[in-house]
C-alpha atoms as a PDB file:
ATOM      1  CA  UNK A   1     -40.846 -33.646 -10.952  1.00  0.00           C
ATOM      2  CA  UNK A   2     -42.012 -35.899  -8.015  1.00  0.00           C
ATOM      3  CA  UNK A   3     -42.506 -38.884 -10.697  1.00  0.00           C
ATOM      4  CA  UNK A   4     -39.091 -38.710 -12.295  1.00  0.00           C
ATOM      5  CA  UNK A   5     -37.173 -38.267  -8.603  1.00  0.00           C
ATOM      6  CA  UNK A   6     -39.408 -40.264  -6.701  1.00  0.00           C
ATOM      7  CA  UNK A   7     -39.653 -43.561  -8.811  1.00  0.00           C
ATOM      8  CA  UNK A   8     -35.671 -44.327  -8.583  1.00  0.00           C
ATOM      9  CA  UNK A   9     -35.975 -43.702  -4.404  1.00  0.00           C
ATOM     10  CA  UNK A  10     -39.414 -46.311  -4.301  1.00  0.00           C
ATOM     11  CA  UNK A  11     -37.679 -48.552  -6.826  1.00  0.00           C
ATOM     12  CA  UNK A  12     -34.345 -48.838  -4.509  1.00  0.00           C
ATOM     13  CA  UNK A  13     -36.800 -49.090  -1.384  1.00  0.00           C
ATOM     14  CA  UNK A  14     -38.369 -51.793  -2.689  1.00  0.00           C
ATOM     15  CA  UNK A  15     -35.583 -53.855  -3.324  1.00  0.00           C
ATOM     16  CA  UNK A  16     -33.666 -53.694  -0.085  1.00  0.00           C
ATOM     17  CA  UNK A  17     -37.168 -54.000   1.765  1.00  0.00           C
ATOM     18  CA  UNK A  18     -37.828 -57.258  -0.727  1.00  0.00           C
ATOM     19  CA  UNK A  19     -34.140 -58.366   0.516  1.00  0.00           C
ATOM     20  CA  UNK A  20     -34.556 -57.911   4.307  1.00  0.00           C
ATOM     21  CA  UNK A  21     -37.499 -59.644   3.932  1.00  0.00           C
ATOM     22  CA  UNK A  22     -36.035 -62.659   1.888  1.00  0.00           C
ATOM     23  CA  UNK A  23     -32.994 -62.649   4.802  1.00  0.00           C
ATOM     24  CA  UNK A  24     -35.162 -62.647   7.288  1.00  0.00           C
ATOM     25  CA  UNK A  25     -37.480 -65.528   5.723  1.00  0.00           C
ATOM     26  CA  UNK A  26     -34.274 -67.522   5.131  1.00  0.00           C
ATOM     27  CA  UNK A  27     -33.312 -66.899   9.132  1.00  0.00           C
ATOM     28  CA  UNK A  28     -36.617 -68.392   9.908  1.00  0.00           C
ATOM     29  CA  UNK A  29     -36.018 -71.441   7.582  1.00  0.00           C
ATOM     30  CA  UNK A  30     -32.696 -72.040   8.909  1.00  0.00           C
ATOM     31  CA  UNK A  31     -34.031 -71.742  12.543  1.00  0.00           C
ATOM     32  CA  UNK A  32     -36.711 -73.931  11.998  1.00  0.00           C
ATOM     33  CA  UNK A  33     -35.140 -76.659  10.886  1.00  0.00           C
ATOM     34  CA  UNK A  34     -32.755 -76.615  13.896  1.00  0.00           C
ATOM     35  CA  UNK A  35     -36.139 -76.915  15.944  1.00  0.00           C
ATOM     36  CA  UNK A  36     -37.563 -79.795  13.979  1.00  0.00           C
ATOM     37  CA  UNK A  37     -34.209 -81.421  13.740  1.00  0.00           C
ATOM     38  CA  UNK A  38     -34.155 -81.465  17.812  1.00  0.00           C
ATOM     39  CA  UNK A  39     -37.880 -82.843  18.044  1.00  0.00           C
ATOM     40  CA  UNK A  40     -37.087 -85.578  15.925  1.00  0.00           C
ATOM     41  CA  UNK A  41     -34.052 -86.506  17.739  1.00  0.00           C
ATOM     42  CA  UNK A  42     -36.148 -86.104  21.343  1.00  0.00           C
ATOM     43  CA  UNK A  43     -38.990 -88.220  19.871  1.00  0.00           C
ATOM     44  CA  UNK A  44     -36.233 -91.158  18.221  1.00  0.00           C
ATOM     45  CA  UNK A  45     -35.047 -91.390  21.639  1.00  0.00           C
ATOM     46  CA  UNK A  46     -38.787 -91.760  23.261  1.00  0.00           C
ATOM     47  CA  UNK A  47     -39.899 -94.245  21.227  1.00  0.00           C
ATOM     48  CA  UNK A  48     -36.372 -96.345  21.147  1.00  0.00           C
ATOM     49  CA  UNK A  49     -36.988 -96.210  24.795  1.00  0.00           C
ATOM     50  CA  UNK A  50     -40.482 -97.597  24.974  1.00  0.00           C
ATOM     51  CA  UNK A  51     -39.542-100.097  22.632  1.00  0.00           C
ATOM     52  CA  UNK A  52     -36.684-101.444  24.697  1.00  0.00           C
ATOM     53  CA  UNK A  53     -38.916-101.709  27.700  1.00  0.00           C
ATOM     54  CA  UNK A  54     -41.653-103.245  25.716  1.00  0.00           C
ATOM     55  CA  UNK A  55     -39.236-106.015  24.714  1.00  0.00           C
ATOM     56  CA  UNK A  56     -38.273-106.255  28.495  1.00  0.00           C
ATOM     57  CA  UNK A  57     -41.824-107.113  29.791  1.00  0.00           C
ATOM     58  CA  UNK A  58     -42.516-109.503  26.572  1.00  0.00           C
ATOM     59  CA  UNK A  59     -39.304-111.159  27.809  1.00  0.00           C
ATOM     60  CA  UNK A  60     -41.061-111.758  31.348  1.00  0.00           C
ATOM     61  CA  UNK A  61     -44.379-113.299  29.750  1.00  0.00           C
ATOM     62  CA  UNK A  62     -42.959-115.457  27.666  1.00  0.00           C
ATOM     63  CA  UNK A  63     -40.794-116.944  30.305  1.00  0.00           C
ATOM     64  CA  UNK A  64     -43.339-117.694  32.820  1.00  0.00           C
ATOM     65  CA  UNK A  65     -44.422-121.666  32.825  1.00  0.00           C
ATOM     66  CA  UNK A  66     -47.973-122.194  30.449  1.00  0.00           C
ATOM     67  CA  UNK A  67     -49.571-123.591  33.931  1.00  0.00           C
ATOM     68  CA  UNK A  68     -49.213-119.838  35.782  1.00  0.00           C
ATOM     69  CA  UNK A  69     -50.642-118.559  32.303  1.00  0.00           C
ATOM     70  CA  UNK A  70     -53.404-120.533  32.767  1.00  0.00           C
ATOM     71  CA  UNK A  71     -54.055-119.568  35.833  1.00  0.00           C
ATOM     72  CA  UNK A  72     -53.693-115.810  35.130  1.00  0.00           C
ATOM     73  CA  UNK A  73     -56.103-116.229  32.415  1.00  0.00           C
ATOM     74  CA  UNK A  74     -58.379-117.980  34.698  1.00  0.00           C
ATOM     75  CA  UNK A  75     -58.430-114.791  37.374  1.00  0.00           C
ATOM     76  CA  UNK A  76     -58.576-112.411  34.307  1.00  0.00           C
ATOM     77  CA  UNK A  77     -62.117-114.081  33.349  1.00  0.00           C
ATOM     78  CA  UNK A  78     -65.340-112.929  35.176  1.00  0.00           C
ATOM     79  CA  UNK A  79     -67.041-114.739  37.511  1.00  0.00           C
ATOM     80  CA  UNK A  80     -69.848-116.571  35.788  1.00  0.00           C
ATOM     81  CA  UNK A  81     -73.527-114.990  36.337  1.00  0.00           C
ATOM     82  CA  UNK A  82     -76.205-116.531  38.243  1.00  0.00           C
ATOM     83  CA  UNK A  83     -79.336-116.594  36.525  1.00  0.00           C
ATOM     84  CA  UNK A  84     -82.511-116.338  38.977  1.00  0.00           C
ATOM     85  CA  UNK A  85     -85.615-118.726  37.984  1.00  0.00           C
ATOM     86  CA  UNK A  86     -88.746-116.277  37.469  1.00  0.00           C
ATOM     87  CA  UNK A  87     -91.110-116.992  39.593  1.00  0.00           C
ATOM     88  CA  UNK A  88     -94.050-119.525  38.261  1.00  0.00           C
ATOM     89  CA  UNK A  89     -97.608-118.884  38.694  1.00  0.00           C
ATOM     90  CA  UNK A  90     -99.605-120.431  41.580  1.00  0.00           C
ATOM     91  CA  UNK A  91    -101.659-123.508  40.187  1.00  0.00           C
ATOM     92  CA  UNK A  92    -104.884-122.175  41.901  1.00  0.00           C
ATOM     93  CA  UNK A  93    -105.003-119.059  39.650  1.00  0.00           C
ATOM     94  CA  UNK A  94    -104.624-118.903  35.846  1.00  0.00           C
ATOM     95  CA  UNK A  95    -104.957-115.809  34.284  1.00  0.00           C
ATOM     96  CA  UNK A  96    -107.208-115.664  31.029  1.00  0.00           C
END
């Protein structure tokens, strides 16, 4: 008696708990891609912005005369290294 009464009430529990579920899953979805839409937007604008000020400070180089260039390059260099000369062995004493 439990079988042939209880089988319609888990069948019909099933599906509406299957159909939340698949409501709930499509809320999600739908929520989502609101979210991901925004980032995308928020990171378009980022980049478009550090690509416009990118272009501003190539702008700057490339006006600037070759002769300050140089001389940029020239302060950008290290210093050049002094070498020390080893000491050389006294001629009175030779080592064998």
């Amino acid at each position: 008696m439990l079988v042939v009464f209880g089988t319609p009430v888990a069948i019909v529990f099933i599906h509406r708990y299957f159909k939340f579920r698949d409501r709930e899953l499509e809320m999600e979805k739908e929520l989502h891609g609101r979210f991901t839409e925004k980032q995308r937007k928020s990171l378009e604008a980022r980049v478009s912005s550090l690509e416009t000020s990118a272009q501003a400070i190539l702008q700057i180089v490339a006006h600037r005369p070759a002769l300050e260039a140089a001389k940029m390059a020239a302060v950008a260099e290290a210093p050049p290294v002094k070498q020390e000369a080893l000491p050389s062995p006294s001629p009175g004493r030779e080592r064998t």
